[in-house]
N, C-alpha and C. Protein backbone atom coordinates (compact mmCIF):
# COMPACT_ATOMS: atom_id res chain seq x y z
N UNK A 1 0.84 -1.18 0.00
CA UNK A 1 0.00 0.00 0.00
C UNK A 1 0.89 1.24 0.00
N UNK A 2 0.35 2.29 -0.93
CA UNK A 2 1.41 3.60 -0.59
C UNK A 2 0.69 4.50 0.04
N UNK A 3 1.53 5.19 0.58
CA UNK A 3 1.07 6.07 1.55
C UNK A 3 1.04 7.36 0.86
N UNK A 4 0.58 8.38 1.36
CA UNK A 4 0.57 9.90 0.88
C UNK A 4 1.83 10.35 1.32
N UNK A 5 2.20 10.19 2.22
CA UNK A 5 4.07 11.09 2.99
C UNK A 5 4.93 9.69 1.79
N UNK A 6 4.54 8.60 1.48
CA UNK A 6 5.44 7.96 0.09
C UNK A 6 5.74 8.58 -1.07
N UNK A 7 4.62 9.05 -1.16
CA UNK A 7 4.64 9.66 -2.45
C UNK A 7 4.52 11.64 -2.59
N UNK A 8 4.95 12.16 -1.62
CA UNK A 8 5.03 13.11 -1.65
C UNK A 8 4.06 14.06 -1.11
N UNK A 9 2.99 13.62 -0.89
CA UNK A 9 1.50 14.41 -0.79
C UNK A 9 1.47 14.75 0.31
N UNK A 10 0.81 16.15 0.45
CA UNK A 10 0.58 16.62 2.22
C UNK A 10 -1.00 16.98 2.28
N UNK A 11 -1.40 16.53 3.27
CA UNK A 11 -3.26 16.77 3.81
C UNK A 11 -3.07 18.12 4.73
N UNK A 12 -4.18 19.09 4.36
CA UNK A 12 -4.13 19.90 5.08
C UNK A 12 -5.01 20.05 6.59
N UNK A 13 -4.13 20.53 6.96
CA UNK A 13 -4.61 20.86 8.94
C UNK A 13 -6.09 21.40 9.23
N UNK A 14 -6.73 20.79 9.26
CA UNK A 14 -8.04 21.25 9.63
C UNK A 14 -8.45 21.90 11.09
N UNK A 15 -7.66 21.40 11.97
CA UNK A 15 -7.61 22.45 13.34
C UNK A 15 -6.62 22.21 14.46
N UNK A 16 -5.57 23.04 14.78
CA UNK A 16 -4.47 22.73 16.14
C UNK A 16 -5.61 22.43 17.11
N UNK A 17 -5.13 21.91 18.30
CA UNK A 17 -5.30 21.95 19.36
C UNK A 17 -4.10 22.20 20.66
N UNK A 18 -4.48 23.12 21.13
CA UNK A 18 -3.62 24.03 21.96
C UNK A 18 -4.38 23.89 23.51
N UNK A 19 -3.23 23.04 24.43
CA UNK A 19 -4.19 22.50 25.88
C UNK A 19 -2.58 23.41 26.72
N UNK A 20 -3.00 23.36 28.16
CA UNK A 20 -2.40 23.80 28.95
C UNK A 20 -2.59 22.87 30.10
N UNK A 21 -1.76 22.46 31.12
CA UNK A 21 -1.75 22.13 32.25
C UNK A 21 -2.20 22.96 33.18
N UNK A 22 -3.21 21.61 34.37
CA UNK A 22 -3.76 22.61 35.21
C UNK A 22 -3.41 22.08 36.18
N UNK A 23 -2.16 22.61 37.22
CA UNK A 23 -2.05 22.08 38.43
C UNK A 23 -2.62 21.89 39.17
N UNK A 24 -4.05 22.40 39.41
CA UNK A 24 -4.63 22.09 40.62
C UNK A 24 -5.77 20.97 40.35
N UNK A 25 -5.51 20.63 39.08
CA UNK A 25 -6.76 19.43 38.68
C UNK A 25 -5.26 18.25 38.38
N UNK A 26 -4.38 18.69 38.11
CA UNK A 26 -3.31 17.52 37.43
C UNK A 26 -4.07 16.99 36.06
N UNK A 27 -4.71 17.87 35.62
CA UNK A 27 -5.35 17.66 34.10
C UNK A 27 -4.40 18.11 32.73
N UNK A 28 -4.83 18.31 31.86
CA UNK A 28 -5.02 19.35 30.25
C UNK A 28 -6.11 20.14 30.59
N UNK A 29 -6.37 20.71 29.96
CA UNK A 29 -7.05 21.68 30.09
C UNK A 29 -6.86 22.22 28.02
N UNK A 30 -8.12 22.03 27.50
CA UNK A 30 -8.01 22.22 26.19
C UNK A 30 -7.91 24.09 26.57
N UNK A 31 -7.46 24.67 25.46
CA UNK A 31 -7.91 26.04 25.49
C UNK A 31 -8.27 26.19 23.67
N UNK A 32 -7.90 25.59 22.60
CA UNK A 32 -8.81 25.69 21.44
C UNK A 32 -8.45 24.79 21.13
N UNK A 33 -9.37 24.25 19.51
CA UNK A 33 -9.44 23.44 19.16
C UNK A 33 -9.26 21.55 18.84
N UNK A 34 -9.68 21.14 19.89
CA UNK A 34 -10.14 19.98 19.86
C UNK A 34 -11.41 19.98 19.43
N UNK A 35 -12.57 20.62 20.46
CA UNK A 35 -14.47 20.67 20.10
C UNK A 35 -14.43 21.38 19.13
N UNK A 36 -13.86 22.37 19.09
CA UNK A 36 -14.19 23.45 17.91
C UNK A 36 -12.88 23.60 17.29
N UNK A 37 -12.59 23.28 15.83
CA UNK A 37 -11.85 23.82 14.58
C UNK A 37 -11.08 25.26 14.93
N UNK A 38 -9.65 24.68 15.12
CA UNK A 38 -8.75 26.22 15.29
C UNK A 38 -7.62 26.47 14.35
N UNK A 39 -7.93 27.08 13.30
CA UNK A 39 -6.60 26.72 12.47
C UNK A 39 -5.77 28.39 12.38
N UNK A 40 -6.00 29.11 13.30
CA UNK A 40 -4.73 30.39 13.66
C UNK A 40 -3.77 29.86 13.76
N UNK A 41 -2.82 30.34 13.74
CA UNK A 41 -1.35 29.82 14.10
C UNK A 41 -0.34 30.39 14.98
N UNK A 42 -1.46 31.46 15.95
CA UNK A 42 -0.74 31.86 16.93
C UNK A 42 -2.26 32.06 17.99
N UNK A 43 -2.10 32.19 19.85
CA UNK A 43 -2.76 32.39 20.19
C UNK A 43 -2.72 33.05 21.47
N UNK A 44 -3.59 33.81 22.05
CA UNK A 44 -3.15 34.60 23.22
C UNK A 44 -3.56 34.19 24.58
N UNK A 45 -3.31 33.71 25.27
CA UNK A 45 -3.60 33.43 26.48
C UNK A 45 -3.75 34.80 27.46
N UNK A 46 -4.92 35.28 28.16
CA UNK A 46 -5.28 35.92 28.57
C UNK A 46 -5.37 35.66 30.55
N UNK A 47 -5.04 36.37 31.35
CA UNK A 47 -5.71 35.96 32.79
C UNK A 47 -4.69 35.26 33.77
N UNK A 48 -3.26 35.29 33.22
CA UNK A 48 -1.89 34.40 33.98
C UNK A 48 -1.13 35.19 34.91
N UNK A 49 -0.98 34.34 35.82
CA UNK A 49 -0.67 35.06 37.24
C UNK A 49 1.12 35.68 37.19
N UNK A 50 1.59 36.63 37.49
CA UNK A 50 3.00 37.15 37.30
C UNK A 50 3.72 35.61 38.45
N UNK A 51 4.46 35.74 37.84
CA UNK A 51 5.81 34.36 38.37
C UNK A 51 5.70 33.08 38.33
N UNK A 52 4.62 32.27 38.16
CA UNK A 52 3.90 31.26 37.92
C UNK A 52 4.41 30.73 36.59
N UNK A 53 4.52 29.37 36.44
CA UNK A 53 4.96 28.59 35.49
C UNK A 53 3.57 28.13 34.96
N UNK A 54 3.99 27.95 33.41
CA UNK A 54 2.44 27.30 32.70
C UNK A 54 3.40 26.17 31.72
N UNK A 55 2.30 25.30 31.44
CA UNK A 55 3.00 24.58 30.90
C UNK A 55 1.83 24.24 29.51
N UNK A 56 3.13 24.43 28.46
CA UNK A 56 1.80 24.02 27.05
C UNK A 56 1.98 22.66 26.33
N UNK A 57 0.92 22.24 25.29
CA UNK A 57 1.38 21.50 24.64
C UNK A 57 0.18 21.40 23.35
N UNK A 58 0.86 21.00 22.08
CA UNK A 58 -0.34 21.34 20.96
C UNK A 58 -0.01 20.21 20.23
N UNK A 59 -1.22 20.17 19.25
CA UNK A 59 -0.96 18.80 18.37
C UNK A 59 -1.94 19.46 17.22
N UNK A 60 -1.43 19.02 15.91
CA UNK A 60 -2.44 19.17 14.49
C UNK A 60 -3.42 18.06 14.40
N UNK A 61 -4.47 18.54 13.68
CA UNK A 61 -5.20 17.49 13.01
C UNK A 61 -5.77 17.38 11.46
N UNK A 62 -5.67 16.45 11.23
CA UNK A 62 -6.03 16.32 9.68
C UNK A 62 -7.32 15.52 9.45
N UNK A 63 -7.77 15.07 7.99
CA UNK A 63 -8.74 14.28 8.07
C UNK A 63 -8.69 12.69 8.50
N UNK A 64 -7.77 12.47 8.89
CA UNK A 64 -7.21 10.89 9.93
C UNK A 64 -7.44 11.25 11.26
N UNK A 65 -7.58 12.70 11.60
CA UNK A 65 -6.97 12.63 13.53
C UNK A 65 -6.27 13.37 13.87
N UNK A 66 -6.04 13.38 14.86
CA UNK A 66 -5.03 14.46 15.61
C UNK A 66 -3.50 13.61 15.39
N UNK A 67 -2.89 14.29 15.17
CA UNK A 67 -1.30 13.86 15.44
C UNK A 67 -0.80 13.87 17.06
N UNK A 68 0.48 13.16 16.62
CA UNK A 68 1.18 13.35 18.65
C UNK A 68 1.16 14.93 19.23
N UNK A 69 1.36 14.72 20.19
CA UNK A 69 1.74 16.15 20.88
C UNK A 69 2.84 16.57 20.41
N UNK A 70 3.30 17.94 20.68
CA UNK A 70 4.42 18.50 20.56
C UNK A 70 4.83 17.73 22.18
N UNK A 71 6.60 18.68 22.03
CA UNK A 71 6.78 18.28 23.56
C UNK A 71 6.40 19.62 24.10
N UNK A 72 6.34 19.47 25.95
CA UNK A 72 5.96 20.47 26.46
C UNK A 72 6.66 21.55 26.75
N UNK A 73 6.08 22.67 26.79
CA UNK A 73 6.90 23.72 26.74
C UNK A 73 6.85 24.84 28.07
N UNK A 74 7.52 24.54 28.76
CA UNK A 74 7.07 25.72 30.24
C UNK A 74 7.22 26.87 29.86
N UNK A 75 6.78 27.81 30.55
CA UNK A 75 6.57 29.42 30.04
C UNK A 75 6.34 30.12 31.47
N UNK A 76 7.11 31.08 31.59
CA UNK A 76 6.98 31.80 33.11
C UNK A 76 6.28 33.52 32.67
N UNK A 77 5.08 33.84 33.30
CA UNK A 77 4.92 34.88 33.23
C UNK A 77 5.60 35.65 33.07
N UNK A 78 5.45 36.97 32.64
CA UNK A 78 6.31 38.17 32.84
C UNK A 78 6.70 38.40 34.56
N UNK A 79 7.63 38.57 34.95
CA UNK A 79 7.98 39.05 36.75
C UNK A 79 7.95 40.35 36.43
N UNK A 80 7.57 40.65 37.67
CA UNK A 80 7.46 42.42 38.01
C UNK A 80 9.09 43.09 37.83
N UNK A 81 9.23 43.91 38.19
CA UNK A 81 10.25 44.54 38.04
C UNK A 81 11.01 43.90 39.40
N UNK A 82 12.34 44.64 39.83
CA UNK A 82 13.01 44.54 40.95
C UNK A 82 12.80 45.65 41.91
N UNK A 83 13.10 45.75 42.94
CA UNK A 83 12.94 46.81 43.76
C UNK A 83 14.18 47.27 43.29
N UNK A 84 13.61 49.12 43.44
CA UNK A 84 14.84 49.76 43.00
C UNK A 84 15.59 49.91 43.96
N UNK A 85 16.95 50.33 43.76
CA UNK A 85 17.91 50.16 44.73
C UNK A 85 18.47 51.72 45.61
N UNK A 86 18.83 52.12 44.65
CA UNK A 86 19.37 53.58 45.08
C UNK A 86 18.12 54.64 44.79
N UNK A 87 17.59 55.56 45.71
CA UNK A 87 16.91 56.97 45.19
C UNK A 87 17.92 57.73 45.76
N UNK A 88 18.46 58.53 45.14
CA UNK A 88 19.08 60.03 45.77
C UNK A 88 18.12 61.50 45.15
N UNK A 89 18.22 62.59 46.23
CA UNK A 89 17.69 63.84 46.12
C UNK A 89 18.50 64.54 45.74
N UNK A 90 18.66 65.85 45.13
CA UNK A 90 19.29 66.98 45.24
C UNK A 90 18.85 68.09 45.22
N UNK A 91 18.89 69.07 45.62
CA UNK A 91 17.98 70.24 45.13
C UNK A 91 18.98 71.38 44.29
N UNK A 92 18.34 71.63 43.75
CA UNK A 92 18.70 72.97 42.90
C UNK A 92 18.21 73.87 42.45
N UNK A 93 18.20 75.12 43.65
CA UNK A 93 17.25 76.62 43.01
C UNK A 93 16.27 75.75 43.81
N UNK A 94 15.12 76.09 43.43
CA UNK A 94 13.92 75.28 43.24
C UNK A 94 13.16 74.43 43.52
N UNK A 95 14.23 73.27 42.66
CA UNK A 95 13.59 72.01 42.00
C UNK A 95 14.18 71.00 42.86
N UNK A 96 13.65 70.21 42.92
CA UNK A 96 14.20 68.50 43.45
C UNK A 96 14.47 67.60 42.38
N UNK A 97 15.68 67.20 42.06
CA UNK A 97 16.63 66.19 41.26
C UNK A 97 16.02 64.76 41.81
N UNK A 98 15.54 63.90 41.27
CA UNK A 98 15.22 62.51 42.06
C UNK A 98 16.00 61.32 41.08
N UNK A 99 16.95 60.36 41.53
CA UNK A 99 17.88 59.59 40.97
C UNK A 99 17.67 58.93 41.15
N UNK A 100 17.89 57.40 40.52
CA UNK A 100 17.73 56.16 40.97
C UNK A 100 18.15 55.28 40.31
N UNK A 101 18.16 54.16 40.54
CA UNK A 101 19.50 53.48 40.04
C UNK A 101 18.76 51.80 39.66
């Protein structure tokens, strides 16, 4: 029997599916397309806590099925800034100079 990847042929992606880990269930957690058809190719996750690790993982599907997963990919929020370290004052005339480092 020949196959389509034998002979050169590619089927097109009818919808990613893009899941996330949920630590407090020890689940997946779909966020698109498995139920519903997602074929963007980028997507925004909205509502993630600053310092917290997420963890992703996505897979295509065609008219056979979903393919394997990717592998997983951890992702750390944005962190806040650092506390700043130095403020110095100065005055001049006037005004107050405020520095910081």
């Amino acid at each position: 029997m020949t196959t389509l990847l034998e002979t050169g042929g590619t089927l097109s992606i009818s919808s990613y599916n893009l899941e996330m880990y949920n630590t407090g269930t020890t689940a997946w957690d779909e966020l698109v397309g498995e139920t519903t058809p997602f074929t963007d190719l980028t997507y925004t996750k909205t509502g993630l806590t600053v310092g917290t690790d997420y963890i992703f993982r996505l897979r295509a599907k065609n008219i056979h099925g979903f393919g394997p997963y990717t592998s997983e990919v951890t992702i750390r929020a944005d962190e806040v800034p650092a506390q700043i370290n130095t403020v110095t004052t100065e005055i001049s005339s006037t005004n107050v100079i405020i520095k910081w480092t």
